[in-house]
Structures are given as structure tokens and as C-alpha cells.
PDB file of N, CA and C in Angstrom:
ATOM      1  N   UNK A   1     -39.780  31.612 111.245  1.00  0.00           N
ATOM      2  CA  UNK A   1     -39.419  31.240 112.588  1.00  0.00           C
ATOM      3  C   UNK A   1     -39.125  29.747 112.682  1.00  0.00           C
ATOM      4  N   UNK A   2     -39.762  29.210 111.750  1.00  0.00           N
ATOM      5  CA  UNK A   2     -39.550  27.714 111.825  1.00  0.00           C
ATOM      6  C   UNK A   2     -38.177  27.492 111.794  1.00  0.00           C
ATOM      7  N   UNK A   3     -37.628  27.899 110.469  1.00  0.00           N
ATOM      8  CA  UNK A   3     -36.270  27.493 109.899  1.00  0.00           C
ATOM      9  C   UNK A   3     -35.115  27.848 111.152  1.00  0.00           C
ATOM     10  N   UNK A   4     -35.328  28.604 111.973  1.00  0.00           N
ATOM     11  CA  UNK A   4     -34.864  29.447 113.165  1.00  0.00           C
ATOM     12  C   UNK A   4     -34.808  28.381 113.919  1.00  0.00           C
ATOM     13  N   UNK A   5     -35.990  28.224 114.529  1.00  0.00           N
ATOM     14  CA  UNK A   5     -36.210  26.823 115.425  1.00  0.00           C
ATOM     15  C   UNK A   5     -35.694  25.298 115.148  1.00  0.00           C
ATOM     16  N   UNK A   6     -35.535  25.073 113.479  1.00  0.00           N
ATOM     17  CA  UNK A   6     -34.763  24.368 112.928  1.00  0.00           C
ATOM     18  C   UNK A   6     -33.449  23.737 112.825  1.00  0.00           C
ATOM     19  N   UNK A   7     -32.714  25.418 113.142  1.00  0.00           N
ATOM     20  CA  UNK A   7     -30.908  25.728 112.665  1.00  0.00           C
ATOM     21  C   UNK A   7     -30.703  25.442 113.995  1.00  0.00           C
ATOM     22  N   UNK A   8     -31.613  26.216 115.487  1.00  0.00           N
ATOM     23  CA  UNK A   8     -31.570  25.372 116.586  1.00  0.00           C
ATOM     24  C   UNK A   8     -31.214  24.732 117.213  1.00  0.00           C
ATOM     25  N   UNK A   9     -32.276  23.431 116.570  1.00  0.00           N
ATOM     26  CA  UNK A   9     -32.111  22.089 116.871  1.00  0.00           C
ATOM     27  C   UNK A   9     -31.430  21.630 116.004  1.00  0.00           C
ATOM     28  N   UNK A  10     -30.670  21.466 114.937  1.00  0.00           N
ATOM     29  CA  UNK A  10     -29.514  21.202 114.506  1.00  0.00           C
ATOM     30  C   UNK A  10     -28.170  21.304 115.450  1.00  0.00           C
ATOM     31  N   UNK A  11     -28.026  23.351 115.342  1.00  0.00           N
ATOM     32  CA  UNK A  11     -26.739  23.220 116.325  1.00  0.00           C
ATOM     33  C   UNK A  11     -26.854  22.204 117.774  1.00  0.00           C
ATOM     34  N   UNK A  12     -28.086  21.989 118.470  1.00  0.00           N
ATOM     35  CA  UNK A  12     -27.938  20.861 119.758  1.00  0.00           C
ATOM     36  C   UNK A  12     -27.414  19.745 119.057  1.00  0.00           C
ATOM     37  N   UNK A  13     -28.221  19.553 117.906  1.00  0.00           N
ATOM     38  CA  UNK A  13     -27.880  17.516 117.906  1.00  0.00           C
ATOM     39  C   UNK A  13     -26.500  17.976 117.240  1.00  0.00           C
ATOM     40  N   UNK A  14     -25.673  18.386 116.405  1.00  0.00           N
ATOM     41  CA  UNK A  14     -24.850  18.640 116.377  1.00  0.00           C
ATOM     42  C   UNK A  14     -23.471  18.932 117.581  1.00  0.00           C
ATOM     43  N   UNK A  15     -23.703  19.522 118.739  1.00  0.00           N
ATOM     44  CA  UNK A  15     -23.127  19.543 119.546  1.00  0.00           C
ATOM     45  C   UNK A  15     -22.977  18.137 121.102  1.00  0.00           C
ATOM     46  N   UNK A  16     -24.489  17.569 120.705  1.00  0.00           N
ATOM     47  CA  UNK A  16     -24.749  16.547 121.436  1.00  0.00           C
ATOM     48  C   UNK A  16     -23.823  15.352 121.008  1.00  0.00           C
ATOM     49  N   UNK A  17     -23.727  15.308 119.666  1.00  0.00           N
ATOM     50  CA  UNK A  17     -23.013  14.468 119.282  1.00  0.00           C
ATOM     51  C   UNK A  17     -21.762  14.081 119.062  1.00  0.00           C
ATOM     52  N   UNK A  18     -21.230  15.315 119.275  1.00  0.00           N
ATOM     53  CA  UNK A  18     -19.690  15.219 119.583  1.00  0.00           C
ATOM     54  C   UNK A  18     -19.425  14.972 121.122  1.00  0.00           C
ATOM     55  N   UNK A  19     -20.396  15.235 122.000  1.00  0.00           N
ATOM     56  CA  UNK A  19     -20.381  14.843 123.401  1.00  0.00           C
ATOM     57  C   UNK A  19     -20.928  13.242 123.251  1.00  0.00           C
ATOM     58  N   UNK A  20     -21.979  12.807 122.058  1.00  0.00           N
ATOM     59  CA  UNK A  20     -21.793  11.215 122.671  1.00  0.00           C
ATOM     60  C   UNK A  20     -20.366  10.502 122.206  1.00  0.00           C
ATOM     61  N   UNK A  21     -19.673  11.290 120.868  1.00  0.00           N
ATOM     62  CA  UNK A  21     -18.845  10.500 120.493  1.00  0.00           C
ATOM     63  C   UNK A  21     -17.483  10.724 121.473  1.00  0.00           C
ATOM     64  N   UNK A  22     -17.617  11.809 122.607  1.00  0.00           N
ATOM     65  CA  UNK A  22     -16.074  11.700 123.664  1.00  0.00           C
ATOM     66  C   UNK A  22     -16.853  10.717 124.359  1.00  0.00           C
ATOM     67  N   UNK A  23     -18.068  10.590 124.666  1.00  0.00           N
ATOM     68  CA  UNK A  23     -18.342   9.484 125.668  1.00  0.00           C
ATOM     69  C   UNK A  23     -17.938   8.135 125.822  1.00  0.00           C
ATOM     70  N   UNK A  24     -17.828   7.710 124.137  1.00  0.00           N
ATOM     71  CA  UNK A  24     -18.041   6.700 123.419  1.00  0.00           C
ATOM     72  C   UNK A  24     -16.587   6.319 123.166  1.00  0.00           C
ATOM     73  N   UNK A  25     -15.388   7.739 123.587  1.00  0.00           N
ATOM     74  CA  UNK A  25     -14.283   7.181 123.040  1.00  0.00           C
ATOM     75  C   UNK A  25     -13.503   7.489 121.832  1.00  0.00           C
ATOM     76  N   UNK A  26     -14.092   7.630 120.856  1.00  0.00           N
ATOM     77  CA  UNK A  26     -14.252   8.164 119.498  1.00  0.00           C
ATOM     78  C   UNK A  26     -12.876   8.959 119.782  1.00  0.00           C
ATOM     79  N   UNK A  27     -11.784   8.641 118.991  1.00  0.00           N
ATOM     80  CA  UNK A  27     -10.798   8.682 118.652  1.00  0.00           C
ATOM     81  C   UNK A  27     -10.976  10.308 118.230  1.00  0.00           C
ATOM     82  N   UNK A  28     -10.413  11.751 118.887  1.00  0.00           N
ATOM     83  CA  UNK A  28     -10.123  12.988 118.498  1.00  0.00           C
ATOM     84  C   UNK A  28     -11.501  13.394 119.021  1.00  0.00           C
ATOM     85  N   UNK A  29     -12.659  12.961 119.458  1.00  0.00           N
ATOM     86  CA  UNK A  29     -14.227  13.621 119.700  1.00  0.00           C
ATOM     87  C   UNK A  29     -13.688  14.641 120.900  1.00  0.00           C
ATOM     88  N   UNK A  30     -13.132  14.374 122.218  1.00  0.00           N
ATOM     89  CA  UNK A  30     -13.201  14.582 123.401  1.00  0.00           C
ATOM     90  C   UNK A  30     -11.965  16.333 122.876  1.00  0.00           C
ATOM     91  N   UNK A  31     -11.310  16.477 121.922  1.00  0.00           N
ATOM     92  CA  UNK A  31     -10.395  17.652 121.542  1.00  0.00           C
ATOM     93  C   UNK A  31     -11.461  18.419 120.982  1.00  0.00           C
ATOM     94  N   UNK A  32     -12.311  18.112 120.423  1.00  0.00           N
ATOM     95  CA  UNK A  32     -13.151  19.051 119.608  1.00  0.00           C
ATOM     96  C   UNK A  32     -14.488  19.470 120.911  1.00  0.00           C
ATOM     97  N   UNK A  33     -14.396  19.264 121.689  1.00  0.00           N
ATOM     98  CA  UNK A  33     -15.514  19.189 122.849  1.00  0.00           C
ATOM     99  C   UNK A  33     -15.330  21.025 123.093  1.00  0.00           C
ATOM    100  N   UNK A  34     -14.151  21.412 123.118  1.00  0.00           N
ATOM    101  CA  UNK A  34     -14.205  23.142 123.720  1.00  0.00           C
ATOM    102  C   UNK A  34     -14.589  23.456 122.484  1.00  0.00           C
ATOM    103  N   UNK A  35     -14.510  23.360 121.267  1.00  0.00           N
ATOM    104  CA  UNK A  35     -14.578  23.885 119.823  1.00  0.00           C
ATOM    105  C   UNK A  35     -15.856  24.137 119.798  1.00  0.00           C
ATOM    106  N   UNK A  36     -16.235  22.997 119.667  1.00  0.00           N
ATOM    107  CA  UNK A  36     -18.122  22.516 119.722  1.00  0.00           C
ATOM    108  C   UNK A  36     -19.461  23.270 120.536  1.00  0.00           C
ATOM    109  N   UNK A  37     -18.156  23.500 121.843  1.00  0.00           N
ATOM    110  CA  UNK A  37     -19.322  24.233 122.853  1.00  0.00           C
ATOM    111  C   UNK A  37     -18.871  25.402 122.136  1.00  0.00           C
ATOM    112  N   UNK A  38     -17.956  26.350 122.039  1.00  0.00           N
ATOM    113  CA  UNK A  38     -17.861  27.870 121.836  1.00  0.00           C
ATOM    114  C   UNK A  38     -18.979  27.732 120.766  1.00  0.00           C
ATOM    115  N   UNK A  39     -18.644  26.909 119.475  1.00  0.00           N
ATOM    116  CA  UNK A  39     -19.961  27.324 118.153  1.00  0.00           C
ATOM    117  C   UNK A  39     -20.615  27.262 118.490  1.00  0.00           C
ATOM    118  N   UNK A  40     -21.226  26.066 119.742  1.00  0.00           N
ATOM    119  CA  UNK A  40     -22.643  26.094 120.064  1.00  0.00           C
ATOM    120  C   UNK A  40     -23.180  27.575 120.677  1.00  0.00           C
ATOM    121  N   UNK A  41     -22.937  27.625 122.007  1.00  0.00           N
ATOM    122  CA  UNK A  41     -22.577  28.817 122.403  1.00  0.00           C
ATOM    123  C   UNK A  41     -23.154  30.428 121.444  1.00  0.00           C
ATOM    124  N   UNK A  42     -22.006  30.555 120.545  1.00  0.00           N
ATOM    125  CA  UNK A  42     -22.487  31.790 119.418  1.00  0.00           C
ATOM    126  C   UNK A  42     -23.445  31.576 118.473  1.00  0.00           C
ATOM    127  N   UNK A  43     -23.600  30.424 118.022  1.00  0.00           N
ATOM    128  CA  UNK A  43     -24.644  29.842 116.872  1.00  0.00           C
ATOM    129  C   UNK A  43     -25.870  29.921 117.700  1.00  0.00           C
ATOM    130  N   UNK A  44     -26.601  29.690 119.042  1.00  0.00           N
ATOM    131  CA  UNK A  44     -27.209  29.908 119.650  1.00  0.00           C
ATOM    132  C   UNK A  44     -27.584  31.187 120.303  1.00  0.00           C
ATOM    133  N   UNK A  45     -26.766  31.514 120.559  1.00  0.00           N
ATOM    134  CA  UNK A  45     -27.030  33.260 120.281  1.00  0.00           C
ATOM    135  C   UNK A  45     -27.450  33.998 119.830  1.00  0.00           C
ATOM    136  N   UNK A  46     -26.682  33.628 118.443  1.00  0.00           N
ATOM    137  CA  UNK A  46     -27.223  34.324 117.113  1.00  0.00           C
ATOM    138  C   UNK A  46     -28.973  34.343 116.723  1.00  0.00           C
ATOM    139  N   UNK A  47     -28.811  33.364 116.886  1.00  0.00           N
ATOM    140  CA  UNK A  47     -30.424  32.355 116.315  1.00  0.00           C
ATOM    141  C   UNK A  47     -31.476  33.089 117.584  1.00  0.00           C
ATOM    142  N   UNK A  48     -30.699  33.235 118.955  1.00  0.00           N
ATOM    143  CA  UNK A  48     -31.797  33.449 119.665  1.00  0.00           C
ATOM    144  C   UNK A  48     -32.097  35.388 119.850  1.00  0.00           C
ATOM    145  N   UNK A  49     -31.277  36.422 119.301  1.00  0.00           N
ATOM    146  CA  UNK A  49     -31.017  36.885 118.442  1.00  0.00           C
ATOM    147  C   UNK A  49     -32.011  37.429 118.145  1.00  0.00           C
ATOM    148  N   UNK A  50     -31.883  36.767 116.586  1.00  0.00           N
ATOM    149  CA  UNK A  50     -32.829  36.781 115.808  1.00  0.00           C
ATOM    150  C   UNK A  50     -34.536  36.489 116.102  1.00  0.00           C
ATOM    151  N   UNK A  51     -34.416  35.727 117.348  1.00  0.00           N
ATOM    152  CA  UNK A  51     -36.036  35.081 117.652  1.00  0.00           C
ATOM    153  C   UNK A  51     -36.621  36.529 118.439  1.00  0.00           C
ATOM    154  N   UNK A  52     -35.409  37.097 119.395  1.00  0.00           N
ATOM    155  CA  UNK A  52     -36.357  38.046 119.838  1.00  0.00           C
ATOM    156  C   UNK A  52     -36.541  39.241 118.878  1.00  0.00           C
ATOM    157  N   UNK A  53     -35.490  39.723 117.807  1.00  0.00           N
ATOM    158  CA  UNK A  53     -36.064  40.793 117.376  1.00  0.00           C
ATOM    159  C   UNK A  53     -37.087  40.310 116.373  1.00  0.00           C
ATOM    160  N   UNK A  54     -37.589  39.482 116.120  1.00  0.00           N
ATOM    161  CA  UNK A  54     -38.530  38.684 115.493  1.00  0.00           C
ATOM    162  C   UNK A  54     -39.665  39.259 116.712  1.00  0.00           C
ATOM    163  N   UNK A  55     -39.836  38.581 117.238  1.00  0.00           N
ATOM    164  CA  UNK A  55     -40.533  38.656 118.455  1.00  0.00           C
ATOM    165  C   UNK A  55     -40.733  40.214 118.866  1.00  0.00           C
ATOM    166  N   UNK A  56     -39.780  41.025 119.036  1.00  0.00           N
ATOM    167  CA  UNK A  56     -40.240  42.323 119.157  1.00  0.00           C
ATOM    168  C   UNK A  56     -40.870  43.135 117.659  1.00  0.00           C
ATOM    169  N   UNK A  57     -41.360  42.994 116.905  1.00  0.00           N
ATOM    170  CA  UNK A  57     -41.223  43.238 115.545  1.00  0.00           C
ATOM    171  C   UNK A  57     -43.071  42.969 115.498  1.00  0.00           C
ATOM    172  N   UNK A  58     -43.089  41.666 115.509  1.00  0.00           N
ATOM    173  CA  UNK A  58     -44.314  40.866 115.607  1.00  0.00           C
ATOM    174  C   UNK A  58     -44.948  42.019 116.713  1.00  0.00           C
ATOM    175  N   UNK A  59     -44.844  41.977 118.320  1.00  0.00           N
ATOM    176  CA  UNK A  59     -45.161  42.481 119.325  1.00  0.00           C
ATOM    177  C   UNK A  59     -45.737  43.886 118.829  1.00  0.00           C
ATOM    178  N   UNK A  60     -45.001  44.755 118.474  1.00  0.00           N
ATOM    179  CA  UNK A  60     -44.928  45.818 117.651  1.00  0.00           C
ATOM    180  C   UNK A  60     -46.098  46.343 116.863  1.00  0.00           C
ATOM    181  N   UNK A  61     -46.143  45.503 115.787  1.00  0.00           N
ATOM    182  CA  UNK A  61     -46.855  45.289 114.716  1.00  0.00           C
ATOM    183  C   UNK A  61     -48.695  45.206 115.611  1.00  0.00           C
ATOM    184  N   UNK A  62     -48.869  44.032 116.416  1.00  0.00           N
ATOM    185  CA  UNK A  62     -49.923  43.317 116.787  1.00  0.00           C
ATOM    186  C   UNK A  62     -50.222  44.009 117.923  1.00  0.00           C
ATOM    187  N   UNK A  63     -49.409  45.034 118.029  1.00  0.00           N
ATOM    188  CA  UNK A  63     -50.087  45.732 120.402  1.00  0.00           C
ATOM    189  C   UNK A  63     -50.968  46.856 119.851  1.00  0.00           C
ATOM    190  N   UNK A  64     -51.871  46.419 120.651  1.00  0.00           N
ATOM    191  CA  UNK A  64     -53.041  47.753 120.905  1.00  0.00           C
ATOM    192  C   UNK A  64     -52.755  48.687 121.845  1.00  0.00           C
ATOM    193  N   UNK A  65     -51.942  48.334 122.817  1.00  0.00           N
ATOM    194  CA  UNK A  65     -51.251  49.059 124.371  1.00  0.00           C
ATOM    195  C   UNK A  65     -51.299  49.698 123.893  1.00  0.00           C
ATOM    196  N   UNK A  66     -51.145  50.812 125.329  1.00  0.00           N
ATOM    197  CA  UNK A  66     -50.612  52.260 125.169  1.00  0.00           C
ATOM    198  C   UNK A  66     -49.301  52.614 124.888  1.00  0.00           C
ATOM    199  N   UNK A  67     -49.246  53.567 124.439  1.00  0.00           N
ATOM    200  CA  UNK A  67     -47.546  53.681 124.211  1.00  0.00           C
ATOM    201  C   UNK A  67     -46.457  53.665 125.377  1.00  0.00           C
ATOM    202  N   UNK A  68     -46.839  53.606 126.765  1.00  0.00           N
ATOM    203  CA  UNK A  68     -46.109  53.574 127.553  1.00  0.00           C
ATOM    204  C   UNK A  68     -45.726  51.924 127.727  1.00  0.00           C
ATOM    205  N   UNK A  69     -46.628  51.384 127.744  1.00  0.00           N
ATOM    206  CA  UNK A  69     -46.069  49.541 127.620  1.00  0.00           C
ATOM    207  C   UNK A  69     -45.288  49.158 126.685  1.00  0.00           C
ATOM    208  N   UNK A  70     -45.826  49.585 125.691  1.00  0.00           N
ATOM    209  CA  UNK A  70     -44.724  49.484 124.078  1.00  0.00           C
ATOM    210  C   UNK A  70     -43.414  49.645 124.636  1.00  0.00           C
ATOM    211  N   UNK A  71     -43.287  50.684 125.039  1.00  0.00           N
ATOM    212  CA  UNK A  71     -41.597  50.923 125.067  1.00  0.00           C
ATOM    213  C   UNK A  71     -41.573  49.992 126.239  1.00  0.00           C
ATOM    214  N   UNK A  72     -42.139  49.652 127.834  1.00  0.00           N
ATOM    215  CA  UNK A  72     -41.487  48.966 128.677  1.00  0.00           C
ATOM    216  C   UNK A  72     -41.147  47.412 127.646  1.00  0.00           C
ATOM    217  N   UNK A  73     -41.978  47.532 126.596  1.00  0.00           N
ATOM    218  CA  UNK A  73     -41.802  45.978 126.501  1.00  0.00           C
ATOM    219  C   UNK A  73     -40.317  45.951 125.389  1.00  0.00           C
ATOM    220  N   UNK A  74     -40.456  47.199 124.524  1.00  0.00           N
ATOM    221  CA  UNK A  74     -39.314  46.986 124.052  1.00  0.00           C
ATOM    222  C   UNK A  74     -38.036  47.280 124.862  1.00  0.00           C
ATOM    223  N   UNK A  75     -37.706  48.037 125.888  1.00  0.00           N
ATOM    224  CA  UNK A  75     -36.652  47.571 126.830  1.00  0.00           C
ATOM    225  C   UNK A  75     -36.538  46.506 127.453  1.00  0.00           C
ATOM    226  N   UNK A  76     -37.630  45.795 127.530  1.00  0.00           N
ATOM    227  CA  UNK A  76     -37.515  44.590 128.412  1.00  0.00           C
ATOM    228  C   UNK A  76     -36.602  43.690 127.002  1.00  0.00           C
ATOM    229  N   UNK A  77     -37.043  43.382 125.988  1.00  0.00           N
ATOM    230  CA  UNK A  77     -36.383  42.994 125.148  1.00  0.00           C
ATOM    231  C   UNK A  77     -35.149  43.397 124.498  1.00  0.00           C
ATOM    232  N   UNK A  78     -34.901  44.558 124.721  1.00  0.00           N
ATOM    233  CA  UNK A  78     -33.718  44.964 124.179  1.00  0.00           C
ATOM    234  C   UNK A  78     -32.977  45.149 125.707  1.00  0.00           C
ATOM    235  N   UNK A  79     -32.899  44.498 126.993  1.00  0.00           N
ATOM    236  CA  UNK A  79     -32.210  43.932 127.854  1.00  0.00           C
ATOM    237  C   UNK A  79     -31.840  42.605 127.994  1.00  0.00           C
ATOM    238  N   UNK A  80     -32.986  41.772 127.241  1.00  0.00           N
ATOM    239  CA  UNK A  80     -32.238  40.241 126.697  1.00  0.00           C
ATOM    240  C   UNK A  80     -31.494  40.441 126.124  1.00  0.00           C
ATOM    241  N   UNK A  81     -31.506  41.185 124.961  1.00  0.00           N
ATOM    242  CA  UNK A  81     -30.633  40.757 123.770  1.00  0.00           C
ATOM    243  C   UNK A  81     -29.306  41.184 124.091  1.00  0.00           C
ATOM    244  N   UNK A  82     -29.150  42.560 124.914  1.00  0.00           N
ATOM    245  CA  UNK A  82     -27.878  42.728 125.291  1.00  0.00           C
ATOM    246  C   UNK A  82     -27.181  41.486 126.036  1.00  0.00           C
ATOM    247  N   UNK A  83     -27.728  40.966 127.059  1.00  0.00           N
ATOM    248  CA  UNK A  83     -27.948  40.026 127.578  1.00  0.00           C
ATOM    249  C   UNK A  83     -27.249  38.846 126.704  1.00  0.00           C
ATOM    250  N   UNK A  84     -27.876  38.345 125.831  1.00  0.00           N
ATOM    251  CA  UNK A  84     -28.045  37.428 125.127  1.00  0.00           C
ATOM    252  C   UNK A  84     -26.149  37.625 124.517  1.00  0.00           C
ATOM    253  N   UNK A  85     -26.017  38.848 124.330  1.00  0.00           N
ATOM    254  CA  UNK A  85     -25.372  39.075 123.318  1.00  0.00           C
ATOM    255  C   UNK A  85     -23.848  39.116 124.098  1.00  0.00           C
ATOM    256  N   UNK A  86     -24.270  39.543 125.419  1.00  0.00           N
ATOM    257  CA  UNK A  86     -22.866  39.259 126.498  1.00  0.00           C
ATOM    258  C   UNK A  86     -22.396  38.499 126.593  1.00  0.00           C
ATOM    259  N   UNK A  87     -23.144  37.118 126.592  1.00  0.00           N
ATOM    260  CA  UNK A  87     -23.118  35.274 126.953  1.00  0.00           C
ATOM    261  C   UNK A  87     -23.652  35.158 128.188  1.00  0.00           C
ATOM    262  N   UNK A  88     -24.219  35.905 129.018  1.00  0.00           N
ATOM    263  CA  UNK A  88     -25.552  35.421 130.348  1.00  0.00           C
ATOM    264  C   UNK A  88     -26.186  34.768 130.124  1.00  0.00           C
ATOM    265  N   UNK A  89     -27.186  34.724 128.955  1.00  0.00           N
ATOM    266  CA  UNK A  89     -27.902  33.823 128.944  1.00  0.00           C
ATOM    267  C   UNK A  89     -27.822  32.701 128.008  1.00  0.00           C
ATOM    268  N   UNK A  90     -26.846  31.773 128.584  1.00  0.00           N
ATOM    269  CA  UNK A  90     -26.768  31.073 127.591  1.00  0.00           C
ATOM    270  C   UNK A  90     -27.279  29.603 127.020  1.00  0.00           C
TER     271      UNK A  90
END
């Protein structure tokens, strides 16, 4: 999960930084600004993704619940991810 949380915060400072360099002027930064957000955008997705079926997996594994919560909780999660996977939550 780390490395997850990692790739993350990469894609931000990565995307942040093509927003300081249109700020800044930076000769071609301000053309790559729609580019930057779409990768950000899907690369974030992806990653977040991955955190919940991580997260439902773990959940899974570790619930004592009854089986009727189990499943509310795995629909509740498998309504993010659709979610996630539309671009709502982005």
C-alpha cells in the first residue's frame, strides 16, 4: 500500500509542477497543462482503484460481521469503484 500511496504522490508533484512551471511562464508548460491533468486524472484512478480493492480484500479477510454487512460493505465499495472508474470522483 505504501508504494500505492507513493506512485500517488508522485503523479501530484508531477502534475503540480507543470502547473508551477505555466505559472512561472516556462516556455511550452501552459500546452502540456490539459495533457497533465487527463494523466493525472487516470493515473489517479487507477491507483485509487487499486486502494479500494485492496481495501475490500483486507475488509474481507479481517470481518467477523455477519454475512449480511459483508455484502452491504462490499457494494458500498464496489459503488466507488464504479464511481471511481466513471471520473465522479475525482
Amino acid at each position: 500500500m505504501s508504494l500505492l500511496f507513493g506512485n500517488l504522490t508522485q503523479e501530484f508533484v508531477n502534475f503540480t509542477q507543470i502547473i508551477y512551471q505555466a505559472d512561472n511562464n516556462v516556455p511550452g508548460a501552459a500546452d502540456q497543462i490539459s495533457a497533465a491533468a487527463a494523466h493525472f486524472r487516470h493515473a489517479s484512478g487507477m491507483l485509487a482503484i487499486y486502494l479500494v480493492c485492496m481495501g475490500a480484500c483486507l475488509d474481507y479477510q479481517n470481518s467477523t460481521l455477519e454475512f449480511d454487512c459483508v455484502i452491504r460493505r462490499w457494494n458500498l465499495l464496489l459503488h466507488v469503484l464504479v464511481h471511481v472508474c466513471m471520473g465522479v470522483y475525482q
